[in-house]
C-alpha atoms as a PDB file:
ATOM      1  CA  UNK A   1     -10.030 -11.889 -32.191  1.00  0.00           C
ATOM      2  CA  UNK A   2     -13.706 -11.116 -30.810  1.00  0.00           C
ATOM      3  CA  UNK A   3     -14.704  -7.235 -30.512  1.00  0.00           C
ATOM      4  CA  UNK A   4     -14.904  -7.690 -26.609  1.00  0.00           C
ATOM      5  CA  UNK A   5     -11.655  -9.366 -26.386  1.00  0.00           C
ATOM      6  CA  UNK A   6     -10.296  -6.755 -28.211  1.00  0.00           C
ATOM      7  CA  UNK A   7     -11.907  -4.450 -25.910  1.00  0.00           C
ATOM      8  CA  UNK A   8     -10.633  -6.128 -22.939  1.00  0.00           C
ATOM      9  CA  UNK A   9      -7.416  -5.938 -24.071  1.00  0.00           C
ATOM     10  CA  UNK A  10      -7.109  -2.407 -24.754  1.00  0.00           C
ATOM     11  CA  UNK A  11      -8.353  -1.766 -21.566  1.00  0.00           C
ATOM     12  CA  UNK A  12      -5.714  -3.635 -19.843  1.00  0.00           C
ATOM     13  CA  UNK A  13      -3.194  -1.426 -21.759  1.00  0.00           C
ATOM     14  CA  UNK A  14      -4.433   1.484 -20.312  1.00  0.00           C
ATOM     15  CA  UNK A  15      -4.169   0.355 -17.071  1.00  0.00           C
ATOM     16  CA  UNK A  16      -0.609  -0.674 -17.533  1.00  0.00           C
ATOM     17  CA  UNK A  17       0.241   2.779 -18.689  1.00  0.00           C
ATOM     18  CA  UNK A  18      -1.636   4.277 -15.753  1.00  0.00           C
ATOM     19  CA  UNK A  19      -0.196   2.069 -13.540  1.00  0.00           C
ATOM     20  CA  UNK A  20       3.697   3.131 -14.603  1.00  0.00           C
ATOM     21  CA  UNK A  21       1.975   6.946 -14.427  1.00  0.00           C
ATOM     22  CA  UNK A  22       1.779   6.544 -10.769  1.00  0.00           C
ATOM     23  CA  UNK A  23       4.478   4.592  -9.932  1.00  0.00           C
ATOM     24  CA  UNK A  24       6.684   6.765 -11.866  1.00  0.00           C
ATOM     25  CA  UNK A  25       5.335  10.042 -10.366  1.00  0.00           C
ATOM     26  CA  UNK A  26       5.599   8.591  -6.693  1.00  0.00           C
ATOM     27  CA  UNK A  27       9.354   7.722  -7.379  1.00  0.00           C
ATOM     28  CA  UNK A  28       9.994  11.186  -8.950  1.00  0.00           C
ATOM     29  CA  UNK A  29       8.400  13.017  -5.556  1.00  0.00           C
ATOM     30  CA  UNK A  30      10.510  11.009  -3.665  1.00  0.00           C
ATOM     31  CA  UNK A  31      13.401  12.040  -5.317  1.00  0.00           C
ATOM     32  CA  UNK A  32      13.095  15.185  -4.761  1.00  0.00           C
ATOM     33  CA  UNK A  33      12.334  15.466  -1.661  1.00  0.00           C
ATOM     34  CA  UNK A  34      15.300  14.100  -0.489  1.00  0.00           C
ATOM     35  CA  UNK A  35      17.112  16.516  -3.730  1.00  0.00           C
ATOM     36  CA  UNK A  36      15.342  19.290  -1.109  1.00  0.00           C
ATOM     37  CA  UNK A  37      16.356  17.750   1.822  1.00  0.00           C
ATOM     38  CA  UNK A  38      19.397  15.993   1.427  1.00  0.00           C
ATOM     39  CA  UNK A  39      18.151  13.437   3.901  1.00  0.00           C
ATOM     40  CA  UNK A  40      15.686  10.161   3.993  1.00  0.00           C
ATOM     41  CA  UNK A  41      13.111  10.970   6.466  1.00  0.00           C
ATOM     42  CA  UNK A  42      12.617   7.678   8.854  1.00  0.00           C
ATOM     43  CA  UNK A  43      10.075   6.670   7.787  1.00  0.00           C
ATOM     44  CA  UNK A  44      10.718   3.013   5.762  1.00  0.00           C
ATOM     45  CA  UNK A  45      11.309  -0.645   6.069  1.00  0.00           C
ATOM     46  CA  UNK A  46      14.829  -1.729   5.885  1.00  0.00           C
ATOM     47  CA  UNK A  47      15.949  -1.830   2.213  1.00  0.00           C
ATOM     48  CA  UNK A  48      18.721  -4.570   3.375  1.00  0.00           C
ATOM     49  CA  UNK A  49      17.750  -5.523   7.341  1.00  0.00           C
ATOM     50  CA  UNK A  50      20.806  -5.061   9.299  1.00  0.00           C
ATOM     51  CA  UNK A  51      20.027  -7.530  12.235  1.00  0.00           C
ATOM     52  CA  UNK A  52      19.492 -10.768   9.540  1.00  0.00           C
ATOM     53  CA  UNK A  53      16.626 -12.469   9.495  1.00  0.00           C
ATOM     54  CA  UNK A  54      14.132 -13.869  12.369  1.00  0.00           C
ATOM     55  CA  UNK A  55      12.227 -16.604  13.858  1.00  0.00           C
ATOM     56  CA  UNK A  56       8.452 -16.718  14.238  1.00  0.00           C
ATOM     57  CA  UNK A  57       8.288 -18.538  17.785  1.00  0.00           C
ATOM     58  CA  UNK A  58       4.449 -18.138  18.386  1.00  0.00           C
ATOM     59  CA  UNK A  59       1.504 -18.618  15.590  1.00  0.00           C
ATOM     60  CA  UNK A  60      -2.505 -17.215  16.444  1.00  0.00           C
ATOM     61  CA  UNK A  61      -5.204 -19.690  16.159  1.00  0.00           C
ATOM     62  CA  UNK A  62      -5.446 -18.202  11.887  1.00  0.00           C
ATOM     63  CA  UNK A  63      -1.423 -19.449  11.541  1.00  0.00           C
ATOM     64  CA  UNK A  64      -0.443 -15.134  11.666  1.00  0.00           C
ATOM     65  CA  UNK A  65       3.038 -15.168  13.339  1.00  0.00           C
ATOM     66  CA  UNK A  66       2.209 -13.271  16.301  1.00  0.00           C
ATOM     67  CA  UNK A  67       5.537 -13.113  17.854  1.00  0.00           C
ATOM     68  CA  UNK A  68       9.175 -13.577  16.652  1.00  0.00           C
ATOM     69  CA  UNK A  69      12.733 -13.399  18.043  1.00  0.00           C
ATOM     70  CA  UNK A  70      16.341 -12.746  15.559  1.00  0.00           C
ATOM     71  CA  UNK A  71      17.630 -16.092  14.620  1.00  0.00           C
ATOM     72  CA  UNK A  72      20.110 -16.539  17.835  1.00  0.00           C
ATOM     73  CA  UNK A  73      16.749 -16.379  20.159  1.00  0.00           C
ATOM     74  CA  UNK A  74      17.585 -12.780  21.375  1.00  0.00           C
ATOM     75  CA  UNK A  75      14.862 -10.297  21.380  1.00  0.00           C
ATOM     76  CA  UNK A  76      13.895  -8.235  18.623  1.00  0.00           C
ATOM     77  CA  UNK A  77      15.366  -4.904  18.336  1.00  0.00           C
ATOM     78  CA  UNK A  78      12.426  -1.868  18.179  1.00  0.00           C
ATOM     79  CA  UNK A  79      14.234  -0.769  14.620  1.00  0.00           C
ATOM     80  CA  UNK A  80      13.850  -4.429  13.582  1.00  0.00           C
ATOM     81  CA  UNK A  81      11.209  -3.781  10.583  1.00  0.00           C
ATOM     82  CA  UNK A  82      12.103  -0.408  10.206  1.00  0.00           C
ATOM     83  CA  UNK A  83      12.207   3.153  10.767  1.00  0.00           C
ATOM     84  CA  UNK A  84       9.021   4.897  11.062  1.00  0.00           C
ATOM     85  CA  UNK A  85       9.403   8.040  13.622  1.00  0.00           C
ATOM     86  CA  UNK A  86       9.035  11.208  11.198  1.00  0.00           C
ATOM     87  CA  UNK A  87       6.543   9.328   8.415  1.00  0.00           C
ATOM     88  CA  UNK A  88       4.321  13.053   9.133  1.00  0.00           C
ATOM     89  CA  UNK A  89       7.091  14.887   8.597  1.00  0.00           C
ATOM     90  CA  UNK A  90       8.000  13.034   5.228  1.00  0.00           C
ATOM     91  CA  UNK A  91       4.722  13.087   3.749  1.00  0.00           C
ATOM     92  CA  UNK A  92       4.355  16.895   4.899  1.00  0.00           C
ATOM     93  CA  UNK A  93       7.049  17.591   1.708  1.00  0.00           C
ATOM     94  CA  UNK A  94       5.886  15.160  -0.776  1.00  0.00           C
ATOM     95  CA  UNK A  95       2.878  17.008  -0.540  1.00  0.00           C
ATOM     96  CA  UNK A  96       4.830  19.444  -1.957  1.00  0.00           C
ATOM     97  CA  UNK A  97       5.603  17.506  -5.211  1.00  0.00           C
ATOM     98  CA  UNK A  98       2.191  15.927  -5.867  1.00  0.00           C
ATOM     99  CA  UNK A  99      -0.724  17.662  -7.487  1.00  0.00           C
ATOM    100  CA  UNK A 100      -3.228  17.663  -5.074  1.00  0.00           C
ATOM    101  CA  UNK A 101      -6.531  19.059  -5.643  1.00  0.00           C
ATOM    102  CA  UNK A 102      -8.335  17.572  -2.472  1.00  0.00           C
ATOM    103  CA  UNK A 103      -7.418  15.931   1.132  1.00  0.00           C
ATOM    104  CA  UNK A 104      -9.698  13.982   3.185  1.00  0.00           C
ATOM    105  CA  UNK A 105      -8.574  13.001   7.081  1.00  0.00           C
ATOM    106  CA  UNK A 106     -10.891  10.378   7.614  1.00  0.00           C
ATOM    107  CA  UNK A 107     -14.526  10.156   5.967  1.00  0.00           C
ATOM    108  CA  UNK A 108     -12.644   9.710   2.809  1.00  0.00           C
ATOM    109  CA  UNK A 109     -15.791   7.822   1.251  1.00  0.00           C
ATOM    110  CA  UNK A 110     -18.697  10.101   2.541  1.00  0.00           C
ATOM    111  CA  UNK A 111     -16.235  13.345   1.277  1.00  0.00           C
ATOM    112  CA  UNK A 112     -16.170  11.807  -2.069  1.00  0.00           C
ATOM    113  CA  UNK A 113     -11.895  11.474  -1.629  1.00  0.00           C
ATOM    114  CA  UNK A 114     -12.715   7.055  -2.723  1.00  0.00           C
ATOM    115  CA  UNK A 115     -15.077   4.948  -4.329  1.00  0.00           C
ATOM    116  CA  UNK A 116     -16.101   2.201  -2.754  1.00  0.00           C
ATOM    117  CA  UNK A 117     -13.001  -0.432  -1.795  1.00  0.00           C
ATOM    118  CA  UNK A 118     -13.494  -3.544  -0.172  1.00  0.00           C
ATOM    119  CA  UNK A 119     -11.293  -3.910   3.098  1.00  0.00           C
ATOM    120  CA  UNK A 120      -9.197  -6.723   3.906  1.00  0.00           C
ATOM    121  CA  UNK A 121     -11.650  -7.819   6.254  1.00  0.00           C
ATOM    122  CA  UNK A 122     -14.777  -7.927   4.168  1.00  0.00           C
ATOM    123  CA  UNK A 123     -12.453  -9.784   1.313  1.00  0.00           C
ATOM    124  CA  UNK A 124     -11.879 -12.567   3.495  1.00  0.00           C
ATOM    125  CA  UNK A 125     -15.685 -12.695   4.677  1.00  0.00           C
ATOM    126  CA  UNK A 126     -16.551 -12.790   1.007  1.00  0.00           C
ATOM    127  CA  UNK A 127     -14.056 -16.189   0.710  1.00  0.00           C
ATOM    128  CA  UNK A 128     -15.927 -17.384   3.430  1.00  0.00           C
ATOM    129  CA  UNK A 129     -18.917 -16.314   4.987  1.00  0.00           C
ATOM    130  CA  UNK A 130     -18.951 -18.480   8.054  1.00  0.00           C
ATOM    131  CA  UNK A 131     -15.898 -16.487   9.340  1.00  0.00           C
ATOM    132  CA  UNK A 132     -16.409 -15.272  12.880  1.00  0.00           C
ATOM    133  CA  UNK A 133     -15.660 -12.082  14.028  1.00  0.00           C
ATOM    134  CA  UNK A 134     -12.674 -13.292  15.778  1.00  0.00           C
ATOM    135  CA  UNK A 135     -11.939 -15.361  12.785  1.00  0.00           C
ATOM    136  CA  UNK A 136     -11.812 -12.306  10.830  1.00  0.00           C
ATOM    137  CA  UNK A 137      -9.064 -10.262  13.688  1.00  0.00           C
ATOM    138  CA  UNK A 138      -7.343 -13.127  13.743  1.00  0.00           C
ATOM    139  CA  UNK A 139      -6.740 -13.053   9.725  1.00  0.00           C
ATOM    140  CA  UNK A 140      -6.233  -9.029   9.565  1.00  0.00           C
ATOM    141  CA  UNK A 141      -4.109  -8.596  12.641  1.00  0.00           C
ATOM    142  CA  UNK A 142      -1.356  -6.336  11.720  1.00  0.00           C
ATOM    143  CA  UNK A 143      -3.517  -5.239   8.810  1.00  0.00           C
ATOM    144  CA  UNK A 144      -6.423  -3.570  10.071  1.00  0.00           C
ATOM    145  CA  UNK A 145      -6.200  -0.550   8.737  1.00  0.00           C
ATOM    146  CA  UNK A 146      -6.794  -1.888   5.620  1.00  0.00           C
ATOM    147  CA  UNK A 147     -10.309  -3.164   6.655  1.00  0.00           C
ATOM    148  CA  UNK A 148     -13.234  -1.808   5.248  1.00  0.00           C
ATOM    149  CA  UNK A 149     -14.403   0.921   7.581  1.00  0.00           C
ATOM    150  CA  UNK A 150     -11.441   2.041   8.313  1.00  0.00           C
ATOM    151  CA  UNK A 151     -10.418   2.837   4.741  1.00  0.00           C
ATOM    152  CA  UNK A 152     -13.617   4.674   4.757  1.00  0.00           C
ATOM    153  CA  UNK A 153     -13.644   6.352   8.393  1.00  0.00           C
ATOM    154  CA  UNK A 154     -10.531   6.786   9.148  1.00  0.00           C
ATOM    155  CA  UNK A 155      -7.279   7.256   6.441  1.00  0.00           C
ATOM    156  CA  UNK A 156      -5.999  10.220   4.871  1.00  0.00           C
ATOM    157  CA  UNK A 157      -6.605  10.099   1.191  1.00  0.00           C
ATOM    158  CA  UNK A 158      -5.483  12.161  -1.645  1.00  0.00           C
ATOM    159  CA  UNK A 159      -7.164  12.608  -5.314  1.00  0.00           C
ATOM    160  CA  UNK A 160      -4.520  14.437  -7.433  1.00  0.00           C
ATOM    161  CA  UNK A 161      -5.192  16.618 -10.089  1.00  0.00           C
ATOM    162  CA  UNK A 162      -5.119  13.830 -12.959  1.00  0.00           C
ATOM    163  CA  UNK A 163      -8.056  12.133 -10.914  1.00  0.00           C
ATOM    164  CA  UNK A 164      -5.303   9.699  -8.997  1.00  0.00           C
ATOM    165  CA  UNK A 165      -5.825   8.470  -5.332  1.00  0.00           C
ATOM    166  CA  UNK A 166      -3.186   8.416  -2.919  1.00  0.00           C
ATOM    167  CA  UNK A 167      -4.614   6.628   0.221  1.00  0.00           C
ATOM    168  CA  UNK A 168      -2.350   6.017   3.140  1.00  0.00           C
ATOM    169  CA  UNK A 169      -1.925   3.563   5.871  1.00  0.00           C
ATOM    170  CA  UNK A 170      -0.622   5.129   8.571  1.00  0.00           C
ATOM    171  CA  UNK A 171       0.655   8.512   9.069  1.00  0.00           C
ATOM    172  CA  UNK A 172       3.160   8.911   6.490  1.00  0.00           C
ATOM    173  CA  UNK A 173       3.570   6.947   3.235  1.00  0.00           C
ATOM    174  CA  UNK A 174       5.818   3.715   4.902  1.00  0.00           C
ATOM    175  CA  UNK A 175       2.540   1.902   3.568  1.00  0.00           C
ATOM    176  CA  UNK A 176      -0.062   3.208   1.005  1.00  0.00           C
ATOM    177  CA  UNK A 177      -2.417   2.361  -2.006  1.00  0.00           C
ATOM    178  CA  UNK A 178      -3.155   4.092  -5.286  1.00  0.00           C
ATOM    179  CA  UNK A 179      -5.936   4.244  -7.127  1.00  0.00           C
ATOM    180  CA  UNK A 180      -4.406   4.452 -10.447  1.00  0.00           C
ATOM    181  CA  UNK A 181      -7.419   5.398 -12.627  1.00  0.00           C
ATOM    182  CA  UNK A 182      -9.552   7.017  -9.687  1.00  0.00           C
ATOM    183  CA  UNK A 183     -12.784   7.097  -9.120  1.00  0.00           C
ATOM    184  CA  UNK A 184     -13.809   5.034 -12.815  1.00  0.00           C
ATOM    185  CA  UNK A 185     -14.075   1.507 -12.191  1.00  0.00           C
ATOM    186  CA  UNK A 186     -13.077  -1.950 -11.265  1.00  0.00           C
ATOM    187  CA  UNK A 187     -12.014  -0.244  -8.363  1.00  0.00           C
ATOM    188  CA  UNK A 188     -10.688  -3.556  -7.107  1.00  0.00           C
ATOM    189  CA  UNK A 189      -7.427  -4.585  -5.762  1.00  0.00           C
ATOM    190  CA  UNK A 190      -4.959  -5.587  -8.087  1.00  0.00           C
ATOM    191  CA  UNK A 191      -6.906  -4.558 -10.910  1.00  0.00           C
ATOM    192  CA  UNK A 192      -6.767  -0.785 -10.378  1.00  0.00           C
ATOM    193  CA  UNK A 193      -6.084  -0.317  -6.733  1.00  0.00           C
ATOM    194  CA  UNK A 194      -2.880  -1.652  -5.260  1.00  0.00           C
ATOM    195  CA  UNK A 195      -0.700  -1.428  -2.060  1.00  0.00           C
ATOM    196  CA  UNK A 196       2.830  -0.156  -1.801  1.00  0.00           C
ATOM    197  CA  UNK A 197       5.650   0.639   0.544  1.00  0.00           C
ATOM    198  CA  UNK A 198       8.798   2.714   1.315  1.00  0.00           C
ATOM    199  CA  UNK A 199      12.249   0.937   1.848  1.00  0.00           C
ATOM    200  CA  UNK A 200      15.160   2.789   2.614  1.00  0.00           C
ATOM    201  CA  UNK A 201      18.094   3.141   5.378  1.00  0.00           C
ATOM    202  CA  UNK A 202      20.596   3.473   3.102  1.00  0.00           C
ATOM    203  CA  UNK A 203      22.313   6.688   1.114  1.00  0.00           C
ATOM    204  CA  UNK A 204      20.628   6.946  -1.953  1.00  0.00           C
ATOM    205  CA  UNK A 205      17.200   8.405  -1.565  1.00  0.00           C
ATOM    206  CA  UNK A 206      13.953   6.097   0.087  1.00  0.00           C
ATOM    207  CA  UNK A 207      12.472   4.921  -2.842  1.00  0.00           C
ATOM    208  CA  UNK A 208       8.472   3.059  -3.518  1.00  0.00           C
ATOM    209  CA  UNK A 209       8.869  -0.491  -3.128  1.00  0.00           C
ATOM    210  CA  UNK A 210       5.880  -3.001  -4.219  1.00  0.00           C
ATOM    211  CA  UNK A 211       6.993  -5.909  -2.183  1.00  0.00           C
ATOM    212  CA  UNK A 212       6.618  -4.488   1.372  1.00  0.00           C
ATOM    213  CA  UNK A 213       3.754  -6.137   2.802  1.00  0.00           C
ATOM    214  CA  UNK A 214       0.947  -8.979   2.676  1.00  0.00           C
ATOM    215  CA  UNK A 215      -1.290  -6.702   4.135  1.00  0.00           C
ATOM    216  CA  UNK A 216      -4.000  -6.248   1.013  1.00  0.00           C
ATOM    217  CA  UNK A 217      -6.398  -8.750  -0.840  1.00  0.00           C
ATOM    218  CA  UNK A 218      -5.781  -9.284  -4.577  1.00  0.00           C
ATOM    219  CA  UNK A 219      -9.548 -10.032  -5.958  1.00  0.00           C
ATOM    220  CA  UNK A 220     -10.400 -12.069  -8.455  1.00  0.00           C
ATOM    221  CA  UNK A 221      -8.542 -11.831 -11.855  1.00  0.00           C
ATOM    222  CA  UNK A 222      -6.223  -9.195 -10.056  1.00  0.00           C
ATOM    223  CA  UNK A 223      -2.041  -9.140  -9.945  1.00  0.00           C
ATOM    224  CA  UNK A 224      -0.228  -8.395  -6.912  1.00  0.00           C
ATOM    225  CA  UNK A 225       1.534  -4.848  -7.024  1.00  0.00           C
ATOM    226  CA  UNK A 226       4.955  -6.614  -8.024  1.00  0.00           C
ATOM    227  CA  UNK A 227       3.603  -8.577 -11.037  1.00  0.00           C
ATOM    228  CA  UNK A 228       1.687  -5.232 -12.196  1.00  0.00           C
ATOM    229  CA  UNK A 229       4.618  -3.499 -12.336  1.00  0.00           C
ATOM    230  CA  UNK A 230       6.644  -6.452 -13.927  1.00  0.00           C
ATOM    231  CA  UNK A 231       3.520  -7.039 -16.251  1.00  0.00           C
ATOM    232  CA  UNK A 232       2.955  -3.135 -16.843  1.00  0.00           C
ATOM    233  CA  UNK A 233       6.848  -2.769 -18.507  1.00  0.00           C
ATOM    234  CA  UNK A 234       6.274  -5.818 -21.323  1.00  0.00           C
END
């Protein structure tokens, strides 16, 4: 085996093991805050969706679904995805269990909270650079705040003590990203940066999911969060 392969290699390993760092210390904070609380904090997608599943009756010009009904026709309930009404409150005490030595909310690049990321939207302008502009809402509606700008303008990020980045989505951690080795490179999704989720609605605490979304690129010679984890327990 060649020097650089070897050297590849090893540092896949250590992502792996950085990778199960955060996941692990994300599941543990969650855990205790509902050990604190006694309570899951709405703010989740349905672990097991209690209205089954649903139709997509109406695609956008990009083939998005862009409007749905349950499977007997009748109108989605407001609950339908999940439960998202105290995702400030939530995040407010897993603050608690998280080393954090810096916050940024909003100019999380200029403050020095990221790196450089590419956002969804520049991903898919990179695929193809004859994309319009309403090419490129069309493919990121329901995901921009994953585009570019806005993960640099306008999301609250964390950097933990370990050099970690926590970078949310919304308001509250129903969808986030981690940056599992920081601020050292690729610095690409999939390969060191990768989206997560929060399912819950049941008794047992909320708990980090990897399968909650499609809203994140996976660059070249990257694995999507699920096949990380899968890959990072071998």
């Amino acid at each position: 085996m060649t020097m650089p392969v070897l050297i590849q290699n090893h540092q896949k390993n250590v992502l792996k093991q950085q990778f199960k760092k955060s996941y692990s210390l994300m599941q543990q904070a969650y855990q205790k805050v509902f050990a604190d609380n006694g309570y899951n904090y709405e703010c989740y997608y349905w672990d097991k969706n209690p209205y089954g599943n649903s139709v997509c009756t109406k695609y956008n010009d990009a083939g998005v679904c862009i409007k749905s009904t349950l499977a007997d026709g009748s109108e989605k309930p407001a609950d339908y995805g999940g439960r998202f009404q105290e995702c400030s409150q939530f995040m407010a005490h897993l603050e608690k269990h998280l080393s954090i030595i810096k916050k940024c909310n909003g100019n999380a690049l200029e403050d020095g909270c990221i790196p450089k990321y590419k956002g969804l939207d520049t991903y898919y302008k990179d695929q193809n650079d004859s994309l319009s502009d309403d090419d490129l809402s069309q493919k990121t509606a329901g995901c921009g705040n994953w585009n570019q700008k806005e993960i640099e303008n306008k999301r609250i990020v964390y950097v933990l003590a370990d050099g970690t980045i926590i970078m949310l989505y919304g308001t509250g951690p129903s969808l986030f990203a981690i940056d599992i080795n920081g601020q050292k490179g690729p610095n690409k999704w999939g390969h060191d940066l990768f989206a997560f989720g929060t399912r819950g609605g049941g008794s047992r605490a909320s708990y980090v999911a990897t399968h909650v979304s499609s809203c994140y690129p996976i660059e070249k010679g990257g694995l999507s969060t699920t096949n990380m984890l899968i890959n990072s327990y071998k």
